[in-house]
Protein backbone atom coordinates (compact mmCIF):
# COMPACT_ATOMS: atom_id res chain seq x y z
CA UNK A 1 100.95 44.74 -24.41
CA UNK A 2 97.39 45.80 -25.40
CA UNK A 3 96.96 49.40 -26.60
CA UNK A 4 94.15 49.21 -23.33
CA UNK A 5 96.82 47.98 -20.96
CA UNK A 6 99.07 50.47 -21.75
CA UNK A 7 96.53 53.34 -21.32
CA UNK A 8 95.79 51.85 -17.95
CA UNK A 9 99.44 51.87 -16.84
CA UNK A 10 100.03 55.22 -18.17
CA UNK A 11 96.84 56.51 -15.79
CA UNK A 12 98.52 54.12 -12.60
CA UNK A 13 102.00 56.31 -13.71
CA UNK A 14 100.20 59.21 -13.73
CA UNK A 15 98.41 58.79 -10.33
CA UNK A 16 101.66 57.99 -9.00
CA UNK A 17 103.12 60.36 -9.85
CA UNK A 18 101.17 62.98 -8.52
CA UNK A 19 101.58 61.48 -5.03
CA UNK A 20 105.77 61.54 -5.15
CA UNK A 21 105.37 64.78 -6.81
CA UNK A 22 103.45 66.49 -3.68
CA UNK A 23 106.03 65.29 -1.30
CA UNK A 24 108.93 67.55 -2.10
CA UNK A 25 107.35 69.95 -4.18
CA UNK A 26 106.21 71.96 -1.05
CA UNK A 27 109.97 72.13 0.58
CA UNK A 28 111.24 74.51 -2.28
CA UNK A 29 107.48 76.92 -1.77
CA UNK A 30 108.30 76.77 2.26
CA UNK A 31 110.17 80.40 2.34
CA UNK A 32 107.17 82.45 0.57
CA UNK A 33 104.94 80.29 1.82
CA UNK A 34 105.93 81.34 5.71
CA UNK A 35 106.69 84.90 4.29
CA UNK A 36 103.22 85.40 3.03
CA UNK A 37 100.77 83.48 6.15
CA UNK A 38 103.50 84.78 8.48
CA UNK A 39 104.55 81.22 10.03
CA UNK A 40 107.17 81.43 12.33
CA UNK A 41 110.46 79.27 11.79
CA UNK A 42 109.47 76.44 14.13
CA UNK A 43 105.71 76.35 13.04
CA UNK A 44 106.45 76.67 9.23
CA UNK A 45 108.19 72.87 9.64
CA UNK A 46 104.53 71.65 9.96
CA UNK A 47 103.36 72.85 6.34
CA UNK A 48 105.79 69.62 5.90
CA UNK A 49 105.10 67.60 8.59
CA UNK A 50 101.08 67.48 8.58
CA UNK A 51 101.19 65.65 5.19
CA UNK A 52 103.91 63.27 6.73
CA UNK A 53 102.33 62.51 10.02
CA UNK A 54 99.09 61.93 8.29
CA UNK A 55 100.43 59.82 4.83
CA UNK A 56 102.75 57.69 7.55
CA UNK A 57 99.43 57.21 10.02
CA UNK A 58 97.05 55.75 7.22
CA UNK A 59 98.91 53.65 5.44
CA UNK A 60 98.11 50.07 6.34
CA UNK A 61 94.23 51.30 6.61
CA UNK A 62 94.67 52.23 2.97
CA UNK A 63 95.79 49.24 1.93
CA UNK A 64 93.28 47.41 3.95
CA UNK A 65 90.91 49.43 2.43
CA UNK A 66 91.64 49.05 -0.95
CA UNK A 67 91.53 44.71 -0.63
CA UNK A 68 88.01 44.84 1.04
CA UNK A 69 86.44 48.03 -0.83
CA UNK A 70 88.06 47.45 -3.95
CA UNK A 71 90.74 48.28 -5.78
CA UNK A 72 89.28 51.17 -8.30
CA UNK A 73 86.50 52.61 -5.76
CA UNK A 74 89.52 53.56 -3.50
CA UNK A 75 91.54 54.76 -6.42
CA UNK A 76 88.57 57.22 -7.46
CA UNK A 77 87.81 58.25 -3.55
CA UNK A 78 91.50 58.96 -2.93
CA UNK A 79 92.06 60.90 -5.74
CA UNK A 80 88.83 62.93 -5.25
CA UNK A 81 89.72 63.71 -1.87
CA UNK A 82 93.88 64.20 -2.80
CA UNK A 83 92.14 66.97 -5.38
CA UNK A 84 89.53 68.72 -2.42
CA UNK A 85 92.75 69.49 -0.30
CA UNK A 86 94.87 70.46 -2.78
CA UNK A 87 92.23 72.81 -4.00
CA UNK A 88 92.00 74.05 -0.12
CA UNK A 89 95.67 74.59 0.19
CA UNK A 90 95.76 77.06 -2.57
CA UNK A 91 92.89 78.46 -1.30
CA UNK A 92 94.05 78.60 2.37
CA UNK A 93 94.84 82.03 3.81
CA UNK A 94 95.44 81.25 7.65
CA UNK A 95 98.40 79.29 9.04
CA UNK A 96 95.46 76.72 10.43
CA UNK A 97 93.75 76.21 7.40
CA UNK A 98 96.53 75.34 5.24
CA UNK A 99 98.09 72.50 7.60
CA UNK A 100 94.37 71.15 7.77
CA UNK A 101 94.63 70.68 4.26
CA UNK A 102 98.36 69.22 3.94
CA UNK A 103 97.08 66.59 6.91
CA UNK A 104 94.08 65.83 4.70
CA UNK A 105 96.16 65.24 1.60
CA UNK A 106 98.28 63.39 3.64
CA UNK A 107 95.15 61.18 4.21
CA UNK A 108 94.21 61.31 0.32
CA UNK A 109 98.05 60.16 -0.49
CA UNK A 110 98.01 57.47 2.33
CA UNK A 111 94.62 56.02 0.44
CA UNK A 112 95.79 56.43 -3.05
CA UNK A 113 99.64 54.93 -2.93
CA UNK A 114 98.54 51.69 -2.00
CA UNK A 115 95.39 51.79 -4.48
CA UNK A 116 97.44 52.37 -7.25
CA UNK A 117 100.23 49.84 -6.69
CA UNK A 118 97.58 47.11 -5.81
CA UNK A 119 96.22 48.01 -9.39
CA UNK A 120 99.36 47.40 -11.18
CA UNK A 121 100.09 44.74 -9.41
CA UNK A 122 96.51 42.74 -9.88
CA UNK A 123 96.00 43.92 -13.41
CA UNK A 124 99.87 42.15 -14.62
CA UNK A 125 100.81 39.37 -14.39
CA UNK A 126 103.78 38.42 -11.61
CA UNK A 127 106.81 37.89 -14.38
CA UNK A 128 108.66 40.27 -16.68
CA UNK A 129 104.96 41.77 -17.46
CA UNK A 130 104.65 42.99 -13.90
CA UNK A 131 108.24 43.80 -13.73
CA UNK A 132 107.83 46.27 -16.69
CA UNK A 133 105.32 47.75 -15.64
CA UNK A 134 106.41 48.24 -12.34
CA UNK A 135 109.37 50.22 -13.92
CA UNK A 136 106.67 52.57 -15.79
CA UNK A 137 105.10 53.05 -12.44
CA UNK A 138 108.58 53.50 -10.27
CA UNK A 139 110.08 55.96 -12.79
CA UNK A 140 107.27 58.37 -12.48
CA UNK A 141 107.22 57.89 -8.45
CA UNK A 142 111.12 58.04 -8.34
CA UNK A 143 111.47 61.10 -11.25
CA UNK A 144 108.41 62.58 -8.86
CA UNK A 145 110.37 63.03 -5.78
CA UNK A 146 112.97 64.74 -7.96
CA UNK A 147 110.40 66.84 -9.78
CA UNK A 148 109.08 67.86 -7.37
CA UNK A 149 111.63 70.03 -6.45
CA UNK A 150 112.29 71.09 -10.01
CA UNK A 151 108.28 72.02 -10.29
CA UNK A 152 107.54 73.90 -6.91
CA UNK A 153 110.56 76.26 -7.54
CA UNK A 154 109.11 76.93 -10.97
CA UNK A 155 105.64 77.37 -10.39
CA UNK A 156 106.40 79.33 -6.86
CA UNK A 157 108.54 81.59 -8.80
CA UNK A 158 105.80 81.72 -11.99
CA UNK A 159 102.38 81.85 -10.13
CA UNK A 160 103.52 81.54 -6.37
CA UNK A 161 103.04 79.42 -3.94
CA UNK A 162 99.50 78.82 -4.07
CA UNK A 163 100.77 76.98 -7.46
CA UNK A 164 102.20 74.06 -5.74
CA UNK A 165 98.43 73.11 -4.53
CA UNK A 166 96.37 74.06 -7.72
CA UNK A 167 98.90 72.19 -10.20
CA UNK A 168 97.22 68.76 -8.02
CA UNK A 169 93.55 69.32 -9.02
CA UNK A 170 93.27 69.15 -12.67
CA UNK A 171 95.81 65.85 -13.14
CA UNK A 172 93.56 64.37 -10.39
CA UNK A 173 90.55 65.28 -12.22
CA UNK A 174 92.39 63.46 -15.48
CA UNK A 175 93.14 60.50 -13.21
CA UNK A 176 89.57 59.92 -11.87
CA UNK A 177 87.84 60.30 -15.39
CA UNK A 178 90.77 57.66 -16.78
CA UNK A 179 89.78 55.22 -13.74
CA UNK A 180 86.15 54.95 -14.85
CA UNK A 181 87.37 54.67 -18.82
CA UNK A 182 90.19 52.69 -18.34
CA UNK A 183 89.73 50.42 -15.30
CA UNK A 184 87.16 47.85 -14.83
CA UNK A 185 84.12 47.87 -11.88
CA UNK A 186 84.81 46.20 -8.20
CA UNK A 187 82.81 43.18 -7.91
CA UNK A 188 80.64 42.96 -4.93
CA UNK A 189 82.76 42.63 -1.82
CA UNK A 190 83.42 39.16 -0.72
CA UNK A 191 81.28 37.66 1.95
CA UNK A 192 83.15 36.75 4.90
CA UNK A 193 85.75 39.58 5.21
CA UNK A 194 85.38 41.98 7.60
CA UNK A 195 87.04 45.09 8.35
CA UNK A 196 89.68 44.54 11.31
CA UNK A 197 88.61 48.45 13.46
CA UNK A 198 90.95 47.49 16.78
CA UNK A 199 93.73 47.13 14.40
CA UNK A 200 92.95 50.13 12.38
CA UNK A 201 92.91 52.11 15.27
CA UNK A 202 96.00 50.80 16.53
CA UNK A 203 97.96 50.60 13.73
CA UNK A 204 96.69 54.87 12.79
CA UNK A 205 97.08 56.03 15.99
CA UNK A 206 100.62 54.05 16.71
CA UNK A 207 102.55 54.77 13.64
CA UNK A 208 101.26 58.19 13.11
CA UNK A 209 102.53 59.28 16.67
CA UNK A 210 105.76 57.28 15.72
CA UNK A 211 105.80 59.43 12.86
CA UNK A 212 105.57 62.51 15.14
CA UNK A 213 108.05 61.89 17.09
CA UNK A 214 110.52 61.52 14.57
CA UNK A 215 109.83 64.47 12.47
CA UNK A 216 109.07 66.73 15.70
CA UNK A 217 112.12 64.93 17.64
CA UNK A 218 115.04 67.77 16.06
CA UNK A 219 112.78 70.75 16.51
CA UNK A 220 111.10 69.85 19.65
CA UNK A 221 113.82 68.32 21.86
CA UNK A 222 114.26 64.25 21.82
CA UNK A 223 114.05 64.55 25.79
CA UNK A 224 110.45 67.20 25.32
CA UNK A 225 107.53 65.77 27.14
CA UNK A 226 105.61 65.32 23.76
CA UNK A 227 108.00 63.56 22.05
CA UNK A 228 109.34 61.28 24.53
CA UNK A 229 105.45 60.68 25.67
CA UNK A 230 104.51 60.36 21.76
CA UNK A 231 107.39 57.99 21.44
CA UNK A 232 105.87 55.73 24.51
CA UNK A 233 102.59 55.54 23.69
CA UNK A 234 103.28 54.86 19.97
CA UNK A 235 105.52 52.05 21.35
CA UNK A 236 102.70 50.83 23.60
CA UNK A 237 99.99 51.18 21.31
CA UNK A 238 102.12 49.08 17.99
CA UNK A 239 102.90 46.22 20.75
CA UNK A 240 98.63 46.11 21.26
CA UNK A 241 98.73 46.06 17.47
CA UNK A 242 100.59 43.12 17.06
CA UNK A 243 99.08 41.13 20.04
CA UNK A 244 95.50 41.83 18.21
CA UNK A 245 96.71 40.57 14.72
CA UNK A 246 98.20 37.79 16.23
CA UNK A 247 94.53 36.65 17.25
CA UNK A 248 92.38 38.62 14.48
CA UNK A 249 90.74 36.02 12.12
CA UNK A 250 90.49 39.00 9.40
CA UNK A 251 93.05 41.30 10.16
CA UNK A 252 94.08 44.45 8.96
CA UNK A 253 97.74 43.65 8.60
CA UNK A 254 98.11 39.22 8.50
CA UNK A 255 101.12 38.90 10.12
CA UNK A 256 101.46 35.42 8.06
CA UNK A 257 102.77 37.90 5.53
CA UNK A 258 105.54 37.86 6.75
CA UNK A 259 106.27 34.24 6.01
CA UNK A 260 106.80 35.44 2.56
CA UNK A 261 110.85 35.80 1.99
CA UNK A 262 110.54 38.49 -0.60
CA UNK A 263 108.25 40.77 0.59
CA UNK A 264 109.89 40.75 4.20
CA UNK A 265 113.41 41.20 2.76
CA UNK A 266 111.82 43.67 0.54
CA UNK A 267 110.54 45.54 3.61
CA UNK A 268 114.05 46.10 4.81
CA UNK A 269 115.36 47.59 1.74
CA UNK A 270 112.47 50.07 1.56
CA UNK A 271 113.30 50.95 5.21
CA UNK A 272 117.04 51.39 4.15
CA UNK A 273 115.97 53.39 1.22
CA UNK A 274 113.55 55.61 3.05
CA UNK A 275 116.18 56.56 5.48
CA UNK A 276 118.63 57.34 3.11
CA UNK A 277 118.12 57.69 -0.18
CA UNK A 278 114.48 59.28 0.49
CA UNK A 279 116.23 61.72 3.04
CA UNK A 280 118.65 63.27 0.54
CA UNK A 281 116.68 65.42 -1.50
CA UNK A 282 116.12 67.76 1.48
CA UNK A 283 119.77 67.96 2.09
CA UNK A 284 120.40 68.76 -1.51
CA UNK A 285 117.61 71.51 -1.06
CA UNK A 286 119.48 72.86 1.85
CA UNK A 287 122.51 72.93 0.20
CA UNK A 288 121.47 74.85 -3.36
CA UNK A 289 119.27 77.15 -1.43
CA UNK A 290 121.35 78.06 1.36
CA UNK A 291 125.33 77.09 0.71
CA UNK A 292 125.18 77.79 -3.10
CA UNK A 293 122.66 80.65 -2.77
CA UNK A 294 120.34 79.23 -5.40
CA UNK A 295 116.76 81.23 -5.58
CA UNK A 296 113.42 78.80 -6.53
CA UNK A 297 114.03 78.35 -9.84
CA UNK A 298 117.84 77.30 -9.62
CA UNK A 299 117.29 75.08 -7.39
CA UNK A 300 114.51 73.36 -9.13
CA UNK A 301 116.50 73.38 -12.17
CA UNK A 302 119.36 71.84 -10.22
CA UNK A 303 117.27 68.85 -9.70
CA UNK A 304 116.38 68.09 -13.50
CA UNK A 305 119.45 66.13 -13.60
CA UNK A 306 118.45 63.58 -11.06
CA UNK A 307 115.17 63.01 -11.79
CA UNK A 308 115.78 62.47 -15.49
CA UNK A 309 118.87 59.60 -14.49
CA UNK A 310 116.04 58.36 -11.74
CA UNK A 311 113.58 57.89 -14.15
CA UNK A 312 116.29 56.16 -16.53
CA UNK A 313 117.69 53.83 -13.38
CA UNK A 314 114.22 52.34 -13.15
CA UNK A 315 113.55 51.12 -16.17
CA UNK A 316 116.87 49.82 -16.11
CA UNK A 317 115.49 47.84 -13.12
CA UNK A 318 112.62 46.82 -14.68
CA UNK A 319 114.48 44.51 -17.64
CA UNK A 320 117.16 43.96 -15.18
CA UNK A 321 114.86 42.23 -12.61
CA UNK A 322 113.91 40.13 -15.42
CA UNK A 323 117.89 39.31 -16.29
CA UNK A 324 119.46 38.83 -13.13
CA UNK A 325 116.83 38.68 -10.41
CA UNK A 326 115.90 40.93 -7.55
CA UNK A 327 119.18 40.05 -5.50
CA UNK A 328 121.43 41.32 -8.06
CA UNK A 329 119.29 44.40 -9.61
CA UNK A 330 119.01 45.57 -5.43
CA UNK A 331 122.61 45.06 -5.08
CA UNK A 332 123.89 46.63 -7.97
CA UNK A 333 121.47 49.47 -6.99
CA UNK A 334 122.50 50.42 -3.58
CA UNK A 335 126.35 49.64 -4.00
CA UNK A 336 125.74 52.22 -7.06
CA UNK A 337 123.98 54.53 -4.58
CA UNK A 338 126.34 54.49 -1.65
CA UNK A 339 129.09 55.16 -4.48
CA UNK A 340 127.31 57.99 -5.50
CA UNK A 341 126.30 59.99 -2.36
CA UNK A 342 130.42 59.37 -0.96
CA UNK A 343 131.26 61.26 -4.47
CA UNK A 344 128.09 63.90 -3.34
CA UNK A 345 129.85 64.22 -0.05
CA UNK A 346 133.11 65.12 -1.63
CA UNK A 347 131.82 67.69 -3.99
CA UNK A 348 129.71 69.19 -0.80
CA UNK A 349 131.85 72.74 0.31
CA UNK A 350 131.09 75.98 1.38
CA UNK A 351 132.87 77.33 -1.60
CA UNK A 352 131.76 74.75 -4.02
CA UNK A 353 129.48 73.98 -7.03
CA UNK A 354 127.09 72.43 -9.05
CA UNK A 355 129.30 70.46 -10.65
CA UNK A 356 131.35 69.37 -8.08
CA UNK A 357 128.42 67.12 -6.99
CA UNK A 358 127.14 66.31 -10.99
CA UNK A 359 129.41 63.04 -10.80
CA UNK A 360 128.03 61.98 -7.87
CA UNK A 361 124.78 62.76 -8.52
CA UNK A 362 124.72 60.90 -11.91
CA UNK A 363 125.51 57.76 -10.20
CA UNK A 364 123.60 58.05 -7.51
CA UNK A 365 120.29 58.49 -9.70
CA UNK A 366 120.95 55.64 -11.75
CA UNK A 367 121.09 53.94 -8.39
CA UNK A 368 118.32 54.94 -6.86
CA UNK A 369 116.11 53.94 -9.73
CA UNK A 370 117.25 50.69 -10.06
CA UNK A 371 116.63 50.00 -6.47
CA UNK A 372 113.22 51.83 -6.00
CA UNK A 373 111.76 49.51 -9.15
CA UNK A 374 113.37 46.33 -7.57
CA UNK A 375 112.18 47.01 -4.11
CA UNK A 376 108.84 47.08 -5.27
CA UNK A 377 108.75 44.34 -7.64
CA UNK A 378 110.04 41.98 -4.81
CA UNK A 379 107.15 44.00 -2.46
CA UNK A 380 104.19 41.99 -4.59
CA UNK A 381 106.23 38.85 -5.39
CA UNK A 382 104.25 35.94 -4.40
CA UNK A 383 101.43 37.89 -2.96
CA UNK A 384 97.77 37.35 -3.76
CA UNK A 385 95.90 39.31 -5.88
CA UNK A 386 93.39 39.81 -2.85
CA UNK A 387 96.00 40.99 -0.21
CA UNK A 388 98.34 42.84 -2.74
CA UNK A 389 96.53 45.96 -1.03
CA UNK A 390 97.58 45.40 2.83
CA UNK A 391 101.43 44.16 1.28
CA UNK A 392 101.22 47.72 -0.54
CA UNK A 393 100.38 49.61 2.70
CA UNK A 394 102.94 47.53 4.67
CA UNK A 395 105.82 48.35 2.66
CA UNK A 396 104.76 52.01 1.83
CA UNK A 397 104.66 52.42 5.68
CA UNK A 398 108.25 51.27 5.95
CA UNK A 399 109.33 53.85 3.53
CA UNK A 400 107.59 56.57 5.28
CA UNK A 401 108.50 55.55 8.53
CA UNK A 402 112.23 54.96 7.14
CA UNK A 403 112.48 58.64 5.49
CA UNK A 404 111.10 60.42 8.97
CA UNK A 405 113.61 58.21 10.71
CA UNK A 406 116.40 58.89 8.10
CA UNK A 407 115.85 62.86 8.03
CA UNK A 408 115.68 62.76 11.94
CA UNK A 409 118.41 60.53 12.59
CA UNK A 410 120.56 62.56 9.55
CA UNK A 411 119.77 66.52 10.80
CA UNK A 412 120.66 65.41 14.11
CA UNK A 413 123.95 63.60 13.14
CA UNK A 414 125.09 66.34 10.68
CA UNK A 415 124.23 68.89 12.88
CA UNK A 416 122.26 70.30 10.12
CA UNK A 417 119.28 72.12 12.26
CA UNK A 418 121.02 75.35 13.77
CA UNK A 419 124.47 75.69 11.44
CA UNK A 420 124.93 78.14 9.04
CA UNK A 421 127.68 78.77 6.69
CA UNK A 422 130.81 76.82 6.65
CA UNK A 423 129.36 74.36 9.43
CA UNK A 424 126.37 73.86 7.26
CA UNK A 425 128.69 72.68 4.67
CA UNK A 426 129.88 70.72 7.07
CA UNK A 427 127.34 69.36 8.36
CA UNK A 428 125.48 68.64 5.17
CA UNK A 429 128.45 66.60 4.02
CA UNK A 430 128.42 64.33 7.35
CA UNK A 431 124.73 63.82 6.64
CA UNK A 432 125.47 62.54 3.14
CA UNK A 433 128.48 60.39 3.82
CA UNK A 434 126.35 59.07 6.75
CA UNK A 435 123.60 58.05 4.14
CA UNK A 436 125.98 56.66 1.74
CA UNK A 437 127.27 54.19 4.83
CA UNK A 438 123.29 53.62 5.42
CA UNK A 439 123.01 52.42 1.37
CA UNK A 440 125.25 49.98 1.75
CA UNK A 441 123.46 48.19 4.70
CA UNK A 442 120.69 47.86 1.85
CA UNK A 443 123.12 46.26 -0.21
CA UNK A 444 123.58 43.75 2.87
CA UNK A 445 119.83 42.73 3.15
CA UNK A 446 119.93 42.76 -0.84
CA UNK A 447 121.94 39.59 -0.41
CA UNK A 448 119.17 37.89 1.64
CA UNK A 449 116.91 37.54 -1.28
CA UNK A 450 116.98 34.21 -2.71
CA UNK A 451 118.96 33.38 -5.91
CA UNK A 452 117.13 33.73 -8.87
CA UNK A 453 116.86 32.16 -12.28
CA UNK A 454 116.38 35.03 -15.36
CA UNK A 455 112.63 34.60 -16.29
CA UNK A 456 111.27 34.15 -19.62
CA UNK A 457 111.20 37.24 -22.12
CA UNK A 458 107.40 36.84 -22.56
CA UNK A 459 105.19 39.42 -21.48
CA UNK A 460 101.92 39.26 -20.72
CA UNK A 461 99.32 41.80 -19.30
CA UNK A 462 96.36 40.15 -17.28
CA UNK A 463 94.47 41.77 -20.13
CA UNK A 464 95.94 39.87 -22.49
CA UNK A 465 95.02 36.12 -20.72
């Protein structure tokens, strides 16, 4: 790999990881953050859920975006705006004005996640050089939703909360200038391609009420007017979708996509793994903060040990994608994962400890980073370069619309909304045995993937042809 090409996948890490980063390290910041703007209980939950209604709604129309635009000008836009409302957030001193910003960086992260992996996926070449660099790219997304945790309870308990937001702007001003250095011009835009608006609209407006009625659903009531309307019309309005890309010369989402074996199988594992191994960190939260009594700091500290055995599982993934194939490295990776959160589950009591839930947690890390590399490797496998951004945005919304599921489905099951005490325990440990059960339904659709031969060890950066 050229010294260039390794720059520019350091910079795709980087913008990555500022994304995964920003989506948990706001949960540990939630308690000063209400205490300080004066949120209530229920309204504090949308701090949260602004960024996740948003990042779920925009997805595809990122990745749309990003084919037709171009790959870097979306990169530099999304980052630029990511940085405005991060800035705003720490700037915010009303209830109003800080969930404008969190929906507007939901936005910025729903523009920049499938930028980024349409990058690394267009600038190496579909082998063991993509697959490597895909497991630079999925350990700092997979470490990031671990860190992020370990980060907001340090900087909320070094700077406060305002912290959390301001730590975004000066790694996104890094990112931008290393786009322009690092990352070659858009050509012109292609003649012919148009931008699909019914199915933008459609798409937005369908999965981000989806998205709200799945993350409202516990709070709210699953019978509430809102949600049960929200759920109807988001229903209604992703059956128009479909019925307009099934005509759309140009649309936004090519439902001939889905012709491709890997990247639908793939799509199924990334739901699995949004709805269980995505939903677990919160849990985990819930469980140092509250069960264990852990302030900010401890319980970012608690989470070191994940994120370090994430970031290790997926480069393990990368080289064993290469070895043994996608089928294998997947199955290996949620078997590993479900072993893991059953020994989590074990170790969860009301009178328990940190290390009664270390051996699970070990294994489950290493799990969950093998699986988050090969689930995206087998995302761009046999895509083109040109639609790499739309197969991005497809399988990012599955994982969003998986972990809003996941955490809904999860609270509800475990009982986790109202308990306290020893029915928190409880409750916490159904929701983790549940997700354990939900892993190994990924290993399931792991074994549709076709067999595999072990590719060549060559690797070879686009750069480099």
């Amino acid at each position: 790999m050229t010294h260039r090409a390794a720059l520019t996948l350091a910079l795709l890490a980087l913008s990555q990881l500022i994304t995964s980063l920003d989506y948990f390290i706001v949960y540990v910041a939630l308690p000063d953050i209400g205490q300080d703007l004066g949120f209530s209980a229920q309204s504090l939950q949308w701090v949260a859920s602004a960024y996740a209604v948003a990042y779920g709604g925009f997805l595809l129309l990122g990745g749309r975006a990003a084919d037709l635009l171009g790959h870097r000008r979306m990169f530099v836009a999304a980052t630029a705006l990511f940085a405005f409302s991060s800035l705003a957030g720490g700037l915010a001193e009303s209830q109003t004005l800080l969930v404008a910003a969190r929906a507007v960086q939901g936005l910025g992260g729903a523009l920049l996640f499938p930028a980024t992996l349409a990058l690394v996926n267009t600038r190496f070449a579909e082998g063991p050089a993509r697959n490597r660099a895909l497991g630079v790219w999925s350990g700092a997304g997979a470490s990031g939703l671990a860190l992020g945790s370990l980060l907001g309870g340090l900087l909320t308990g070094a700077w406060g909360w305002q912290a959390v937001f301001y730590v975004n702007v000066p790694l996104a001003g890094i990112a931008i200038a290393g786009a322009y250095l690092l990352i070659p011009a858009d050509g012109p835009r292609t003649r012919g391609r148009r931008f699909d608006l019914p199915g933008a609209v459609l798409a937005t407006a369908g999965v981000s009420l989806l998205a709200f009625a799945l993350i409202q659903g516990p709070e709210s009531g699953w019978t509430s007017p809102p949600i049960l309307g929200g759920a109807v019309l988001a229903a209604v309005l992703l059956a128009a979708f479909v019925v307009v890309e099934r005509r759309g010369d140009d649309a936004l989402m090519p439902l001939r996509l889905f012709g491709n074996r890997s990247l639908r199988s793939a799509i199924a594992v990334i739901l699995v793994f949004g709805v269980t191994f995505n939903a677990l960190p919160y849990f985990l939260t819930v469980y140092f903060r509250t069960v264990l009594g852990y302030g900010a700091v401890a319980t970012g500290l608690a989470f070191l040990v994940p994120a370090l055995l994430i970031a290790l599982g997926t480069q393990l993934g990368g080289r064993l994608a290469g070895r043994i194939g996608m089928r294998s490295t997947l199955l290996i990776g949620t078997a590993g994962g479900a072993v893991g959160a059953a020994l989590v589950a074990f170790g969860v009591s009301a009178d328990g400890s940190y290390a009664n839930v270390l051996p699970g947690i070990v294994i489950m890390g290493i799990g969950q980073g093998l699986t988050w590399t090969g689930m995206w490797i087998a995302a761009a496998t046999g895509v083109a370069g040109r639609e790499q951004g739309v197969a991005s945005g497809m399988a990012s919304t599955a994982l969003q619309v998986g972990s809003a599921l996941g955490l809904a489905v999860l609270v509800a099951a475990g009982g986790v909304g109202a308990a306290t005490g020893a029915a928190l325990a409880t409750g916490l440990r159904t929701a983790v045995f549940l997700s354990a059960l939900g892993m190994l339904l990924g290993a399931a659709v792991a074994l549709t993937f076709a067999r595999e031969r072990a590719a060549e060890p060559a690797l070879v950066s686009v750069e480099e042809l």
